[in-house]
Every structure is written in C-alpha cells, then in structure tokens.
C-alpha atoms as a PDB file:
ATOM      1  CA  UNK A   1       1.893 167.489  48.162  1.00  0.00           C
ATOM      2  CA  UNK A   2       3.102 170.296  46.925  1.00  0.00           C
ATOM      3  CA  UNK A   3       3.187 170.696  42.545  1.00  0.00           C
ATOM      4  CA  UNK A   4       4.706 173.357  40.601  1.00  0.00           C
ATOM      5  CA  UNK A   5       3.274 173.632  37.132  1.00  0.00           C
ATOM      6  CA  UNK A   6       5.206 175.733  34.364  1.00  0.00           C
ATOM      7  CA  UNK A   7       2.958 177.434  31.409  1.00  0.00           C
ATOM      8  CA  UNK A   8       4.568 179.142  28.170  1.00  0.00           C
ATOM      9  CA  UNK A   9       2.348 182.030  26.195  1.00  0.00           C
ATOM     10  CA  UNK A  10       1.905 182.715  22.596  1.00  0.00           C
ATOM     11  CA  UNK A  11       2.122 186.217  23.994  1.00  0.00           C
ATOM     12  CA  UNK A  12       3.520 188.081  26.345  1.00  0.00           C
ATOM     13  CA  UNK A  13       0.166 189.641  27.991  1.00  0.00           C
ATOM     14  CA  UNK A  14      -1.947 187.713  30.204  1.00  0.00           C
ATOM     15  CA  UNK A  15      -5.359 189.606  32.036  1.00  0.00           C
ATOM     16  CA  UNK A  16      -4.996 191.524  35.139  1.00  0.00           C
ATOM     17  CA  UNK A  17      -8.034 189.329  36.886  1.00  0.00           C
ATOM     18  CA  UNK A  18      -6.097 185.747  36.108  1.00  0.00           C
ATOM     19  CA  UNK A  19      -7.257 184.105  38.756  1.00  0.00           C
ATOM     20  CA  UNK A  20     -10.318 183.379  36.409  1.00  0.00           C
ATOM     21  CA  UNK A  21      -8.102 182.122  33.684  1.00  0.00           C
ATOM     22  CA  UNK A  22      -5.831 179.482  36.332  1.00  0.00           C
ATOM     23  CA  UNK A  23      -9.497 178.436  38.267  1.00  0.00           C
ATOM     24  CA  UNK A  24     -10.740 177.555  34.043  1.00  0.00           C
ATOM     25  CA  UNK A  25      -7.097 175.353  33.606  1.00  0.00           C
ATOM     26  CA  UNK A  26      -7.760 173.834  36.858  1.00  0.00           C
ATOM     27  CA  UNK A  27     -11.544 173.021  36.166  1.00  0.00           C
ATOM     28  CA  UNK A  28     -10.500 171.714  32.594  1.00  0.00           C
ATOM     29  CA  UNK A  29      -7.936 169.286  33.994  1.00  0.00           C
ATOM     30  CA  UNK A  30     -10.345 167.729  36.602  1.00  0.00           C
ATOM     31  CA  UNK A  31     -13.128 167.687  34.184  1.00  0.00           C
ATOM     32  CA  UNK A  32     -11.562 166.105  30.968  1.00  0.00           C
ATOM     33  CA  UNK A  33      -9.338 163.431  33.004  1.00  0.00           C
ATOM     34  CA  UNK A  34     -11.090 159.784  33.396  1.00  0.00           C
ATOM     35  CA  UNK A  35     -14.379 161.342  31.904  1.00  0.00           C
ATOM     36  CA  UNK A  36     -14.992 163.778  34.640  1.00  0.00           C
ATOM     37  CA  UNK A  37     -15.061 160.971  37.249  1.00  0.00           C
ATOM     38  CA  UNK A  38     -13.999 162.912  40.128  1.00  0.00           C
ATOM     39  CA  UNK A  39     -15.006 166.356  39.126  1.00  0.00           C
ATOM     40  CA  UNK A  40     -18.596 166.775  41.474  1.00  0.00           C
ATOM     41  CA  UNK A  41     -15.761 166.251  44.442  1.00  0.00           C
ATOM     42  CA  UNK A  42     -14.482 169.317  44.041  1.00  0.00           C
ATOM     43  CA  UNK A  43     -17.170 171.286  41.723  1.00  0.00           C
ATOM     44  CA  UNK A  44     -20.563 170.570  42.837  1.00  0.00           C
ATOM     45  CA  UNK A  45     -23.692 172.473  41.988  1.00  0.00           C
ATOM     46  CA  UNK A  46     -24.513 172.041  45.406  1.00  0.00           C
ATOM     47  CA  UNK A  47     -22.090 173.654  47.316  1.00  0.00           C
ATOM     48  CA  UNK A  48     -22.449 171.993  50.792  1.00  0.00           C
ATOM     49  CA  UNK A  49     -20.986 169.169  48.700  1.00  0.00           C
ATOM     50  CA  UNK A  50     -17.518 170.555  47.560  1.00  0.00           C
ATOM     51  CA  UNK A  51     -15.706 169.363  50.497  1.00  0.00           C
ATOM     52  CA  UNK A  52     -12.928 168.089  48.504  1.00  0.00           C
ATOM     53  CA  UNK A  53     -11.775 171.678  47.648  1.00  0.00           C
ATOM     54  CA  UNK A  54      -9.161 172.238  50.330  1.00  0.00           C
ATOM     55  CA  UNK A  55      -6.499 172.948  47.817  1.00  0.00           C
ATOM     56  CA  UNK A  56      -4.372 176.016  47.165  1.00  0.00           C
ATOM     57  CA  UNK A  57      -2.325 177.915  44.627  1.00  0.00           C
ATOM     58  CA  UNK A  58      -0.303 180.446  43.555  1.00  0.00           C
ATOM     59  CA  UNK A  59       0.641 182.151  39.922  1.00  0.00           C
ATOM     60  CA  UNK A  60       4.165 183.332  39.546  1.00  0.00           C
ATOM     61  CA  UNK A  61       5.541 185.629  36.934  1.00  0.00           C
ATOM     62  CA  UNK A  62       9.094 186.912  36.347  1.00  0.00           C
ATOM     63  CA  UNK A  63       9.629 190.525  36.562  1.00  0.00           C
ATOM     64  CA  UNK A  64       5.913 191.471  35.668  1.00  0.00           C
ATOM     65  CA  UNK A  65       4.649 195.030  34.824  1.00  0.00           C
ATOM     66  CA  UNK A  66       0.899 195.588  35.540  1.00  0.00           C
ATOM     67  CA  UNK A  67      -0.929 197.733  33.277  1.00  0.00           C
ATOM     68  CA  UNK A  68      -4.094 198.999  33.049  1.00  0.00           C
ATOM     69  CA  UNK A  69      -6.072 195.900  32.861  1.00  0.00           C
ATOM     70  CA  UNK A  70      -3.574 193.432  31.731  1.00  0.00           C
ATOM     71  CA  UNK A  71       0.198 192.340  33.069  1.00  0.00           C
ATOM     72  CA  UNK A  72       3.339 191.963  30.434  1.00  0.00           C
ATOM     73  CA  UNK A  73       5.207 188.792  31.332  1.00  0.00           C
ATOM     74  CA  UNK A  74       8.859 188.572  31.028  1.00  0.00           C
ATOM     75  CA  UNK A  75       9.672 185.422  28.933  1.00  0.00           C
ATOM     76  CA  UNK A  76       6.618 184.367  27.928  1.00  0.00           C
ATOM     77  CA  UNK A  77       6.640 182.021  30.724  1.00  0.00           C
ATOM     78  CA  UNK A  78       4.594 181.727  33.721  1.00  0.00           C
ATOM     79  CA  UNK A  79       4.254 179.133  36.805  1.00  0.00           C
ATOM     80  CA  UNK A  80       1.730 178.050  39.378  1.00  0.00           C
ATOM     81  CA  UNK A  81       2.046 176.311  42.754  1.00  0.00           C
ATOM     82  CA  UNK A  82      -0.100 174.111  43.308  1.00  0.00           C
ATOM     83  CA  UNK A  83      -0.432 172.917  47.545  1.00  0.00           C
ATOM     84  CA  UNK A  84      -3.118 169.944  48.057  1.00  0.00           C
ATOM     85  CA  UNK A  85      -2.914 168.952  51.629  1.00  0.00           C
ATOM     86  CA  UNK A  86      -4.948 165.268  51.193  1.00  0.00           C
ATOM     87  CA  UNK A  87      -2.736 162.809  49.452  1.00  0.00           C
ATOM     88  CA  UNK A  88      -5.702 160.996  48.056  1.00  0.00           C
ATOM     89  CA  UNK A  89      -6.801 164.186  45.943  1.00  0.00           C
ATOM     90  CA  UNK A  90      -3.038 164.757  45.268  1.00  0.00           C
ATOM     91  CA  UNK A  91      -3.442 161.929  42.932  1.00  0.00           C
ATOM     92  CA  UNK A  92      -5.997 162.765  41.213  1.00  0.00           C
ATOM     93  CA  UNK A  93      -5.042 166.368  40.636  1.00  0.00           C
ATOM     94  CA  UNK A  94      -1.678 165.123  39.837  1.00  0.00           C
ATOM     95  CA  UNK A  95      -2.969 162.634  36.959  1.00  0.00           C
ATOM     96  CA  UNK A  96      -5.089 165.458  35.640  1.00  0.00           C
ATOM     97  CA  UNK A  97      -2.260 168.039  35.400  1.00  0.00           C
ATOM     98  CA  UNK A  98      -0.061 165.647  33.549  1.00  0.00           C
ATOM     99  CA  UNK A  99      -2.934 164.684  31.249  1.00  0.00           C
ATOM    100  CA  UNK A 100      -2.844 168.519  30.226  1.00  0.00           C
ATOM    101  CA  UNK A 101       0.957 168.810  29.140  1.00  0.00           C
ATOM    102  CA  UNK A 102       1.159 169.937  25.683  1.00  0.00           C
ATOM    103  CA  UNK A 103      -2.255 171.003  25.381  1.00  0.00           C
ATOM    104  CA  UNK A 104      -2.933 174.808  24.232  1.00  0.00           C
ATOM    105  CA  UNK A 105      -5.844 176.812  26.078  1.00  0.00           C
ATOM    106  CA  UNK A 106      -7.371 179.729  24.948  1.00  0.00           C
ATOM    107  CA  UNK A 107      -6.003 183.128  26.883  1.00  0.00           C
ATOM    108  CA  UNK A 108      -7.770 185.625  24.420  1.00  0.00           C
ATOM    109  CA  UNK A 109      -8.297 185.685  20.566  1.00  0.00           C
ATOM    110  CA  UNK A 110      -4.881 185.993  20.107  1.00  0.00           C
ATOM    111  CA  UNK A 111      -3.142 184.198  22.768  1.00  0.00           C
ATOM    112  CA  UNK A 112      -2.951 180.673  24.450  1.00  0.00           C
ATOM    113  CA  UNK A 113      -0.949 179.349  27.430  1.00  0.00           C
ATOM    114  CA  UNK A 114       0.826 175.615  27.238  1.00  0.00           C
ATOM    115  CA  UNK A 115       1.496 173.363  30.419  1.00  0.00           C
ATOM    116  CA  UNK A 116       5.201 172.592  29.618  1.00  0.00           C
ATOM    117  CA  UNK A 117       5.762 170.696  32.817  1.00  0.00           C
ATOM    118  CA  UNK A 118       4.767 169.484  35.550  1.00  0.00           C
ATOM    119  CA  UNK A 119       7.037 168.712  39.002  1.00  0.00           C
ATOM    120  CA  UNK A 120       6.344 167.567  42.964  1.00  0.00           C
ATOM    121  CA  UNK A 121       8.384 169.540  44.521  1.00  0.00           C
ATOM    122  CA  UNK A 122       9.929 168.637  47.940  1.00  0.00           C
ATOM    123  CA  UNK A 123       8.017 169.337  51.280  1.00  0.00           C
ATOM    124  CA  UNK A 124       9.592 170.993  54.092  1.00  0.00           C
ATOM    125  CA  UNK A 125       9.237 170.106  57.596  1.00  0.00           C
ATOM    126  CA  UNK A 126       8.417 173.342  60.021  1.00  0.00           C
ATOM    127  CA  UNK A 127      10.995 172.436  62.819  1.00  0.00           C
ATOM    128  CA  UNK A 128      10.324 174.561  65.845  1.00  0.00           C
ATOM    129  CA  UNK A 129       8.180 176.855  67.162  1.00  0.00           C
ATOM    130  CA  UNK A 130       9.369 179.684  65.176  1.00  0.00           C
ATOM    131  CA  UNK A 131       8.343 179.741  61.549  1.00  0.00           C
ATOM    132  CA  UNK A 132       9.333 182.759  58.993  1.00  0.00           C
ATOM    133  CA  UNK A 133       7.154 182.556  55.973  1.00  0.00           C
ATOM    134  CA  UNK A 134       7.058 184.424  52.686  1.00  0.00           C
ATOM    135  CA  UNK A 135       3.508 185.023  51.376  1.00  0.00           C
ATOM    136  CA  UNK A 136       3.579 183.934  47.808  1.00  0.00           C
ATOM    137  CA  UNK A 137       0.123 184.268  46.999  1.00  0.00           C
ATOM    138  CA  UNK A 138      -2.217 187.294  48.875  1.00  0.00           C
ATOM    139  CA  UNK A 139      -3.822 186.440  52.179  1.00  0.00           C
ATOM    140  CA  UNK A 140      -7.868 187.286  52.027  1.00  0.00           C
ATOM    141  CA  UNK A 141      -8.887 187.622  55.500  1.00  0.00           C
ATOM    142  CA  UNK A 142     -13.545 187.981  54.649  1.00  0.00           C
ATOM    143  CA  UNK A 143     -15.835 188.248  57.312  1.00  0.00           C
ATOM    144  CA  UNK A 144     -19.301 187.341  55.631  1.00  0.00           C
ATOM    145  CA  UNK A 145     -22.443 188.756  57.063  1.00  0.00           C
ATOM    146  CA  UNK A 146     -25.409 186.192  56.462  1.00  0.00           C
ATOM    147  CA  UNK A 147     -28.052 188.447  57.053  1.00  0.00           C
ATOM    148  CA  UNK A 148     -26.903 190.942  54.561  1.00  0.00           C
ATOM    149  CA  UNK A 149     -25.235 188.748  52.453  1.00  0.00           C
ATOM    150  CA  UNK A 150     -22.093 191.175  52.073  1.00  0.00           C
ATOM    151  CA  UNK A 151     -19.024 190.775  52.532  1.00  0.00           C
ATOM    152  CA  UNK A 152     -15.973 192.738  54.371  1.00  0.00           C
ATOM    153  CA  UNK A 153     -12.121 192.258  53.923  1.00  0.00           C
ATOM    154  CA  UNK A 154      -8.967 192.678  56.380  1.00  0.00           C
ATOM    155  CA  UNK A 155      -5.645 193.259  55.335  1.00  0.00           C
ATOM    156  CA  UNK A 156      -2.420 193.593  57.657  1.00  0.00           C
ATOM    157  CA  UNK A 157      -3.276 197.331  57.827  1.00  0.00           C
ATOM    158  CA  UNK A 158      -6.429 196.576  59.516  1.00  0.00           C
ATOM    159  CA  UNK A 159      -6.613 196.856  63.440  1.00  0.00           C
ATOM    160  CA  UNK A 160      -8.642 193.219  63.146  1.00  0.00           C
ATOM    161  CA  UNK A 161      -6.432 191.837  61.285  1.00  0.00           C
ATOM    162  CA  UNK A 162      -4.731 189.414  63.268  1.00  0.00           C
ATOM    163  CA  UNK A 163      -7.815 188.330  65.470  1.00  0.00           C
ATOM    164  CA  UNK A 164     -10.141 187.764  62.226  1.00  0.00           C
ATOM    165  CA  UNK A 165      -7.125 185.657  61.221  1.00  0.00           C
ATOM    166  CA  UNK A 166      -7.279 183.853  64.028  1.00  0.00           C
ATOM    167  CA  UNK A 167     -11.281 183.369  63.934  1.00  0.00           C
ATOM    168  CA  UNK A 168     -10.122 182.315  59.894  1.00  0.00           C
ATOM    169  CA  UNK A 169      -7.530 179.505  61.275  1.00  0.00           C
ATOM    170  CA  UNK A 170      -9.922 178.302  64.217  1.00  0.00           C
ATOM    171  CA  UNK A 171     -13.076 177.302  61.408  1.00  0.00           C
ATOM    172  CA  UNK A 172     -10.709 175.584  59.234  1.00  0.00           C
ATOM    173  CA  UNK A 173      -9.063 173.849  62.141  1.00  0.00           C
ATOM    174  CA  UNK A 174     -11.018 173.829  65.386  1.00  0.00           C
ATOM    175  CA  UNK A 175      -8.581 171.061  67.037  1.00  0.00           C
ATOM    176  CA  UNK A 176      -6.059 173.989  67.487  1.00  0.00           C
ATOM    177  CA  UNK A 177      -8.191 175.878  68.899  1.00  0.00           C
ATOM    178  CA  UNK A 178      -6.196 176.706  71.894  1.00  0.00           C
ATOM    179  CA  UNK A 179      -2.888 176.503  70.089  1.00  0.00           C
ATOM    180  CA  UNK A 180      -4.405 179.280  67.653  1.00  0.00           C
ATOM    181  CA  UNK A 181      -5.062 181.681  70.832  1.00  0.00           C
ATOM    182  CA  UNK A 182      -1.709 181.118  71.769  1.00  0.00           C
ATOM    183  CA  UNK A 183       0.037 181.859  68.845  1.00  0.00           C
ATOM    184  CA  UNK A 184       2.204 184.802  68.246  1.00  0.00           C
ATOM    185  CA  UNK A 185       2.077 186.593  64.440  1.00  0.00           C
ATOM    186  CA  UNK A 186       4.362 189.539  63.563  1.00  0.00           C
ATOM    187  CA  UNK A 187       3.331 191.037  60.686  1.00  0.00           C
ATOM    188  CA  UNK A 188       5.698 194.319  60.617  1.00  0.00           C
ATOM    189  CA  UNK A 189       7.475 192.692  57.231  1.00  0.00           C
ATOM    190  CA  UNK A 190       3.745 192.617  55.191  1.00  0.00           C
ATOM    191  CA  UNK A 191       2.207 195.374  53.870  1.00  0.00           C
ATOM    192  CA  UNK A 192      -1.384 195.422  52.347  1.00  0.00           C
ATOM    193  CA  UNK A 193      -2.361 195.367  48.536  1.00  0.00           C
ATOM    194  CA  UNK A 194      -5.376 195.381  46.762  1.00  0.00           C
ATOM    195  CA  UNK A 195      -6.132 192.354  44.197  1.00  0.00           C
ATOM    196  CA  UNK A 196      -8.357 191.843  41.589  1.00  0.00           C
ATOM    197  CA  UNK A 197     -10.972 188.594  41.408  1.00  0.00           C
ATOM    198  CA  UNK A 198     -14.055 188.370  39.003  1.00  0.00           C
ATOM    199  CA  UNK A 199     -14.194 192.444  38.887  1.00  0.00           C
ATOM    200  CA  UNK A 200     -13.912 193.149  42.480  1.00  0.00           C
ATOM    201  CA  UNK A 201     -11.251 194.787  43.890  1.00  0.00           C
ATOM    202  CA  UNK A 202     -10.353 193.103  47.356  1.00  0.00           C
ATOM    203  CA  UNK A 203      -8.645 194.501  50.259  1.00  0.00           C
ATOM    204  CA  UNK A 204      -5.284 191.436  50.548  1.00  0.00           C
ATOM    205  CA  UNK A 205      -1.946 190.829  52.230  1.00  0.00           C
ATOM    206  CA  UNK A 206       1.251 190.121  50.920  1.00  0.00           C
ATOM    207  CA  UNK A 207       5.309 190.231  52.364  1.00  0.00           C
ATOM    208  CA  UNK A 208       6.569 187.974  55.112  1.00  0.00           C
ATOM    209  CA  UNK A 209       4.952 186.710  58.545  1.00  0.00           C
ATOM    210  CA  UNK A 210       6.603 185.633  61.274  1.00  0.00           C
ATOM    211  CA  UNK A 211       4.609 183.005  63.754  1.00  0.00           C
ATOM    212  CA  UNK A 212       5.250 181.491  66.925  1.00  0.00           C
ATOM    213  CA  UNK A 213       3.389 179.017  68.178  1.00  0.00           C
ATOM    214  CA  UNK A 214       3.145 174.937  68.649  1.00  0.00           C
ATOM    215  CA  UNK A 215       5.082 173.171  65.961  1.00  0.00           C
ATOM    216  CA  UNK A 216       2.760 171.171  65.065  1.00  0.00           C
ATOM    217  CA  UNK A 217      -0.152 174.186  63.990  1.00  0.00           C
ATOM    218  CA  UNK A 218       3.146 176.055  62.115  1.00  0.00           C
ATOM    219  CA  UNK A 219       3.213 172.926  60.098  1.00  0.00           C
ATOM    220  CA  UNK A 220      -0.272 172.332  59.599  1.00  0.00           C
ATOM    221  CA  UNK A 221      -0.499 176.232  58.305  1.00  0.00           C
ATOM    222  CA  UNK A 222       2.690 175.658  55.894  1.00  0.00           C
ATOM    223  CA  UNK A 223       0.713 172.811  54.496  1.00  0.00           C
ATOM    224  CA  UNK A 224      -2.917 174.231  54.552  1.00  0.00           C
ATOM    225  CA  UNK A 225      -1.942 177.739  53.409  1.00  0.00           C
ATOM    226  CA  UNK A 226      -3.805 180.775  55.104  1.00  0.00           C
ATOM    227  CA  UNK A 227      -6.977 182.640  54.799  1.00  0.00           C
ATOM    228  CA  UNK A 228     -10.464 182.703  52.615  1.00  0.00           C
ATOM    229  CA  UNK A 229     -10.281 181.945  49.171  1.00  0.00           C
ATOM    230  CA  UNK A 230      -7.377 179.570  49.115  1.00  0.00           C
ATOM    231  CA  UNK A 231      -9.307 177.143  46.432  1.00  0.00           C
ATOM    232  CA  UNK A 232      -9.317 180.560  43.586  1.00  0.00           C
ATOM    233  CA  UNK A 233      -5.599 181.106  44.429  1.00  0.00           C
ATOM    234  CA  UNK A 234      -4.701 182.876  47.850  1.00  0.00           C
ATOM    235  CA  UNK A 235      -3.347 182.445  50.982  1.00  0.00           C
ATOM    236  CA  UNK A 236      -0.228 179.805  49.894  1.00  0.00           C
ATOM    237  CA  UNK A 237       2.951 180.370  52.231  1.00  0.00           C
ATOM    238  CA  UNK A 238       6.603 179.339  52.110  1.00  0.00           C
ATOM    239  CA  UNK A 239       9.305 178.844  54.610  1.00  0.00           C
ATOM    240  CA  UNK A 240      12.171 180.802  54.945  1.00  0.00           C
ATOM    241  CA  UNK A 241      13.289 180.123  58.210  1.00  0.00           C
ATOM    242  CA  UNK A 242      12.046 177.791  61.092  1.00  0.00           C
ATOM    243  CA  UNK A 243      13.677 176.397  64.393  1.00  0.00           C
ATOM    244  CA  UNK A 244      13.323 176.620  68.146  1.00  0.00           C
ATOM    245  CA  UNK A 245      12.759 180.104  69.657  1.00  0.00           C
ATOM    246  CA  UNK A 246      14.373 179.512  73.058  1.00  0.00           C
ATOM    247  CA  UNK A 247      12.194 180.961  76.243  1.00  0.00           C
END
C-alpha cells in the first residue's frame, strides 16, 4: 500500500534534520492508536524483535530553500509518502494515521505541523523488464563493520556503488539472489548528495535509475523501496517508465 499524508505548518520553517521530526509523527500515531497495542511490532527495545519495520517514506516540500540549519517551505504545506509493503501492517498504520487528522504536534516553540489528510494512493504495476524510476527519497547504501562498530556510506559517485547495492538488495531479498546478479542499473541520471540524520552528515543518492532485470524483482524493488535506512525515510522510488526492453 502505498499512503500519501498531507501536513500544514503554523510556520513556514521546518529543521534541516526532519527526518527526526516525521520518525516522532510516525511513533506518535502507532503509539497512541488502540492503546499502543501494536507498537512493540515495530518499536521494540529489543531490536532483534522489530521485524515489522519494513516500511518506507518520503517528505516532500514545494519549492524549498535550505538554509543554514533549517528549510523555508513554500505554502506552509508539506507531504509524506508513506510505502508499507505487508498489507496486514498497512492497516494498522493506516488506522493510526487517520486517528491523527486534525491533531497539532509540536515542530519548535513556535511552530506545529497538522495532518490535514490522509489518501491510498494507487499502485502501479512494473510491466517489463525495463523499469525507469525517480528517487524521491535519498538512497543510503552503509556497509557496517561489526568489529569496529563504524559505519561507511556509498553514493552513485562511489566506484562500489552498484555492487554494495546489490549486496543491500540480496540481504533484504535472498530469493532473488540470482536475479539481483543479473540485473542491469544505469545510474548516469543520479548524482550524489549529502543528507542530514540525527547530526550526521551521510554520504546519499538522489535523481533517476534505470534497471533491467526480471519483472518480477523490478516490482518487488518499486514496492520495497531501496537501500539502508528505509524505516527513518530513504530509499522510496517511483515509476516513470516501465515495459519490455526487446533483446
């Protein structure tokens, strides 16, 4: 299922880092809806235990301008789609979004944002082997080291990009695995940018991919999104074009 959410500000600013701000609306909305029932699926202090959170999303603004530490928001208004690939947990995040419309949260001490609405938007069907996609919220490609516990990012501009990708797409989907070797990604339309989450400045891809591949991985990726992350608001994809790429 795929949701698109639509907030309105008291002011026009909104913080540069507001990934922190959407991942609070999100955790509000699980937590206050029927008591908090459902809210250790997805937010458990044991983390081995959050394997609910496949979820993705991605913030929108209209014609921003980013400023040192903050963006200004053209018209107030801002939106967020939301991708949830289960149907059973599109439910439930469903009923807890609309159980937030109208409801002011806190932004900073002199601002709050307002869920104004909330729609399902209509799912597209990848229908070939070639897909075109527009990146609508940064791909994070980390590598995590667990012996030193640090952490290293690839962007397009990176010679490992498209193989750490791969690596990315084989964990979260190790059925594929040969499909993923044998898919083709052209990434000459995506350029890299650096984003800001919790403070850190990470190394992030944004633009337009091209894939070829089996149909049926170009659909699952549509519907999965891309990359680390995904869960604090990366990695979401959209179609522009798809069809068959004759040989």
């Amino acid at each position: 299922m795929r949701l698109k959410l639509e907030f309105s500000l008291k002011e026009k600013y909104i913080p540069i880092d507001y990934h922190k701000l959407f991942l609070k609306f999100i955790k509000k909305s699980i937590s206050e809806y029927q008591n908090g029932k459902f809210f250790d699926m997805f937010y458990n202090d044991d983390i081995s235990k959050n394997t609910e959170k496949t979820y993705s999303w991605s913030v929108g603004f209209k014609d921003p301008i980013f400023k040192n530490g903050y963006i200004d928001v053209n018209g107030k208004k801002v939106n967020l789609v939301f991708v949830i690939p289960s149907m059973k947990n599109s439910l439930i995040l469903l009923n807890s979004f609309m159980d937030q419309k109208d409801k002011e949260m806190k932004v900073s001490e002199k601002n709050y944002m307002k869920l104004e609405s909330v729609k399902i938007l209509r799912e597209k069907k990848i229908k070939g082997n070639l897909f075109i996609a527009k990146i609508l919220s940064p791909i994070i490609i980390r590598d995590h080291n667990r012996d030193t516990n640090k952490d290293v990012y690839y962007s397009v501009d990176d010679n490992e990009f498209i193989s750490e990708l791969k690596k990315k797409l084989k964990r979260d989907c190790p059925s594929y695995e040969k499909e993923i070797d044998d898919l083709m990604i052209d990434t000459s339309n995506a350029k890299k940018i650096v984003v800001t989450l919790y403070g850190q400045k990470i190394n992030s891809t944004i633009g337009n991919l091209v894939f070829i591949g089996d149909k049926n991985l170009l659909n699952y990726l549509y519907n999965s999104s891309i990359g680390s992350r995904k869960s604090l608001g990366f990695g979401v994809i959209e179609e522009i074009f798809s069809g068959e790429l004759k040989k």
